[in-house]
C-alpha atoms as a PDB file:
ATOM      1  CA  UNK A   1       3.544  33.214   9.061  1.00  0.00           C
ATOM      2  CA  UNK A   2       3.441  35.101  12.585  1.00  0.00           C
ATOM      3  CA  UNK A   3       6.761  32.534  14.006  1.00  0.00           C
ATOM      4  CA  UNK A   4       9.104  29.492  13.780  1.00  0.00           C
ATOM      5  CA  UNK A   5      11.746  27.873  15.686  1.00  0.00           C
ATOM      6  CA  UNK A   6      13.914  25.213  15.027  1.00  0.00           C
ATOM      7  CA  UNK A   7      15.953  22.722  17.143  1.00  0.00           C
ATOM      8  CA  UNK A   8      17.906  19.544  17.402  1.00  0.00           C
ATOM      9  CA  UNK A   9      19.524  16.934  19.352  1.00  0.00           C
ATOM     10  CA  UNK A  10      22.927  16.891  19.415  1.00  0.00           C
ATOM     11  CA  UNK A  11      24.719  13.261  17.967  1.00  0.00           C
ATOM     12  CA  UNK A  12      26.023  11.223  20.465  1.00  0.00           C
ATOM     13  CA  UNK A  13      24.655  13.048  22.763  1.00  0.00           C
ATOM     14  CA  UNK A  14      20.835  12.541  23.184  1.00  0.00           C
ATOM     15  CA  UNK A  15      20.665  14.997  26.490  1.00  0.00           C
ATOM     16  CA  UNK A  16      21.606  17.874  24.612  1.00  0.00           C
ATOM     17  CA  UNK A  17      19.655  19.722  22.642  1.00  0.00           C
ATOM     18  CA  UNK A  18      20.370  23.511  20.529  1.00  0.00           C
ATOM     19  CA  UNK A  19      17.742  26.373  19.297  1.00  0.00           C
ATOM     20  CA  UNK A  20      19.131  26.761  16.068  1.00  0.00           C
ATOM     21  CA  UNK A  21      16.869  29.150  15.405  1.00  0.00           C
ATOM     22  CA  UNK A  22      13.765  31.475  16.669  1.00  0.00           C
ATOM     23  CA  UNK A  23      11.725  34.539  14.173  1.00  0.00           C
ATOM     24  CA  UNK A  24       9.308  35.938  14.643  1.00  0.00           C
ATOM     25  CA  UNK A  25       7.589  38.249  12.368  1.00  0.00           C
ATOM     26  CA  UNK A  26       7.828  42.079  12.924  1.00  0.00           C
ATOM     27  CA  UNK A  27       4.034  42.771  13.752  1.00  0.00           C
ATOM     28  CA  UNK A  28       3.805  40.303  15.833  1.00  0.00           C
ATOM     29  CA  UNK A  29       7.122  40.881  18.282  1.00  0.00           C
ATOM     30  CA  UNK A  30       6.675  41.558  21.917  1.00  0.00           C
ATOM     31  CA  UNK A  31       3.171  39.609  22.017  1.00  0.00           C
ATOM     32  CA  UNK A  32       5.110  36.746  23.812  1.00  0.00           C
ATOM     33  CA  UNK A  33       5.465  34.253  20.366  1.00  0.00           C
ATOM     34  CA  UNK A  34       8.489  34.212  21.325  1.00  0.00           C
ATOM     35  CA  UNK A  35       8.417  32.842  24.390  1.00  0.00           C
ATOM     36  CA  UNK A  36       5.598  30.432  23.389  1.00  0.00           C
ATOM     37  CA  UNK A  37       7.652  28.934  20.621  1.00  0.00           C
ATOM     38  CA  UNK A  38      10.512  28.012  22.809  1.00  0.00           C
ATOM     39  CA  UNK A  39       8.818  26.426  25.601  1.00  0.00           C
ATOM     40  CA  UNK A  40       7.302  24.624  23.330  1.00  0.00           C
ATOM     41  CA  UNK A  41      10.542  23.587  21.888  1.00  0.00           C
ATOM     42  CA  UNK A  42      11.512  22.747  24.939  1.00  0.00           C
ATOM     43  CA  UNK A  43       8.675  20.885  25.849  1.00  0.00           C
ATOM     44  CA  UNK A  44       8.976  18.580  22.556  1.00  0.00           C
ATOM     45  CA  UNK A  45      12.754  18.168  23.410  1.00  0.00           C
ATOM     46  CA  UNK A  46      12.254  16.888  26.623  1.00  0.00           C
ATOM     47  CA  UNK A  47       9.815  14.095  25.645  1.00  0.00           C
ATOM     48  CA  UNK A  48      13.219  12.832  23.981  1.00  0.00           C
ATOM     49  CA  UNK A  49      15.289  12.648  27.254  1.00  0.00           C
ATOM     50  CA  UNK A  50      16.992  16.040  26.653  1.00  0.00           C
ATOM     51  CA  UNK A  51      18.130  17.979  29.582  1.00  0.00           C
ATOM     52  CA  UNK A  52      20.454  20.648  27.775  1.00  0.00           C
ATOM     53  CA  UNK A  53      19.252  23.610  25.725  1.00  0.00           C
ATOM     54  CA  UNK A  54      21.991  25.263  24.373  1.00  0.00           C
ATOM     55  CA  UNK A  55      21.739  28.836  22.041  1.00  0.00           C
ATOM     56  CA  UNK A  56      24.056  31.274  20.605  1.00  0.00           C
ATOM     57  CA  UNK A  57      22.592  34.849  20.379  1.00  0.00           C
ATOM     58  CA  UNK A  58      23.863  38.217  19.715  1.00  0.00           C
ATOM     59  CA  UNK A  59      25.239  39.956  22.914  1.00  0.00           C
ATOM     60  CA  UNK A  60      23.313  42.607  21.548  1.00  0.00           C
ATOM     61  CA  UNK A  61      20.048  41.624  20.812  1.00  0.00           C
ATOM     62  CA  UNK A  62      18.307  42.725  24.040  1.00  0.00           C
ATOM     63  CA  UNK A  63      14.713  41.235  23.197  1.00  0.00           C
ATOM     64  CA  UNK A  64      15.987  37.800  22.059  1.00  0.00           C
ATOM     65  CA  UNK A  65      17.971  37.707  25.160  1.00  0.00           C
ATOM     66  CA  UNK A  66      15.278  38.699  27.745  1.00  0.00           C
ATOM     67  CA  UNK A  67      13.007  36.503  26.120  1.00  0.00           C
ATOM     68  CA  UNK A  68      15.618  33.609  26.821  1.00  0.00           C
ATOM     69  CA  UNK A  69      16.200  35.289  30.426  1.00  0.00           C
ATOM     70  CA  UNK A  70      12.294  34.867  31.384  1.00  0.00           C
ATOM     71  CA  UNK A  71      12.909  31.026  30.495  1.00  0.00           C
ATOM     72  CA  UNK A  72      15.737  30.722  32.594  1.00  0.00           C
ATOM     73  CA  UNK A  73      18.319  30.428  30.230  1.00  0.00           C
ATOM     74  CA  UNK A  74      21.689  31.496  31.676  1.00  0.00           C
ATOM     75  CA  UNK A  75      24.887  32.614  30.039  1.00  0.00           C
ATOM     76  CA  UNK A  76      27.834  30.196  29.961  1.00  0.00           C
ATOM     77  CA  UNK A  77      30.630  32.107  27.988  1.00  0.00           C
ATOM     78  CA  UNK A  78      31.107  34.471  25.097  1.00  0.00           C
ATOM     79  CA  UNK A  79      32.527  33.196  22.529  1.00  0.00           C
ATOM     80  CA  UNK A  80      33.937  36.129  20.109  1.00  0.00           C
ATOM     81  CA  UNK A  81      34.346  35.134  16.025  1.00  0.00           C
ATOM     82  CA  UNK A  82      31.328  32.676  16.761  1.00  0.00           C
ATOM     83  CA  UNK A  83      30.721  32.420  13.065  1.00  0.00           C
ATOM     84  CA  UNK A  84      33.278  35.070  11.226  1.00  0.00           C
ATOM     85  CA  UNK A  85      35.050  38.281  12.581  1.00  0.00           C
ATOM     86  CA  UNK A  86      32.866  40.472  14.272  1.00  0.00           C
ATOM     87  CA  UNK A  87      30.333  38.056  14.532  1.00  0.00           C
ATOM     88  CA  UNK A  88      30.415  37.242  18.639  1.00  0.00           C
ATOM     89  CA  UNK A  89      28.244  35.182  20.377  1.00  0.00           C
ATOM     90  CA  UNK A  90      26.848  34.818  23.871  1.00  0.00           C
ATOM     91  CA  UNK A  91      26.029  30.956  24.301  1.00  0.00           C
ATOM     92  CA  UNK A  92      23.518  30.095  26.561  1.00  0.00           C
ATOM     93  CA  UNK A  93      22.232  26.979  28.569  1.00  0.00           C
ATOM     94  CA  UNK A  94      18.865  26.011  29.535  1.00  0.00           C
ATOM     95  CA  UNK A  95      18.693  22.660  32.301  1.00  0.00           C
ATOM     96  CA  UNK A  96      15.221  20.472  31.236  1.00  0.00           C
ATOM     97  CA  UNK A  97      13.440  19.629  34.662  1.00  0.00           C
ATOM     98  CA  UNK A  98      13.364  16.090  35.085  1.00  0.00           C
END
């Protein structure tokens, strides 16, 4: 498997949309998969009326976050003890051209 992503609506709330997840495999990193996988994600949410992409993501995981940069995903707030102690998160928004 070279890549996957996954992403959902959000319940009562059919404009907004979250990555819940993006890998890609080691070998195949900074080939652009990446990016590929979430425009398509995007893509496939917007057919479905979303106009919000939300993430979470590392504050320090550089490549995940320039990849999400090039997209024009922008930073909305940091949110520290996202999912435990010591496990911060930057969340980020993406706006679906109508």
């Amino acid at each position: 498997m070279v890549g996957y992503t996954v992403g959902a609506e959000v319940q009562d709330d059919a404009v907004t949309a979250w990555v819940l997840r993006l890998s890609v495999g080691r070998q195949y990193q900074g080939k652009s998969i990446g990016t590929a996988l979430i425009s398509r994600l995007i893509s496939e949410l917007a057919t479905s009326h979303v106009r919000r992409v939300f993430l979470s993501v590392a504050p320090d995981n550089i490549p995940a976050k320039k990849i999400y940069d090039r997209l024009g995903f922008v930073k909305v707030t940091h949110q520290p003890g996202y999912f435990c102690e010591g496990e911060d998160r930057d969340i980020m928004r993406y706006l679906v051209d109508k």
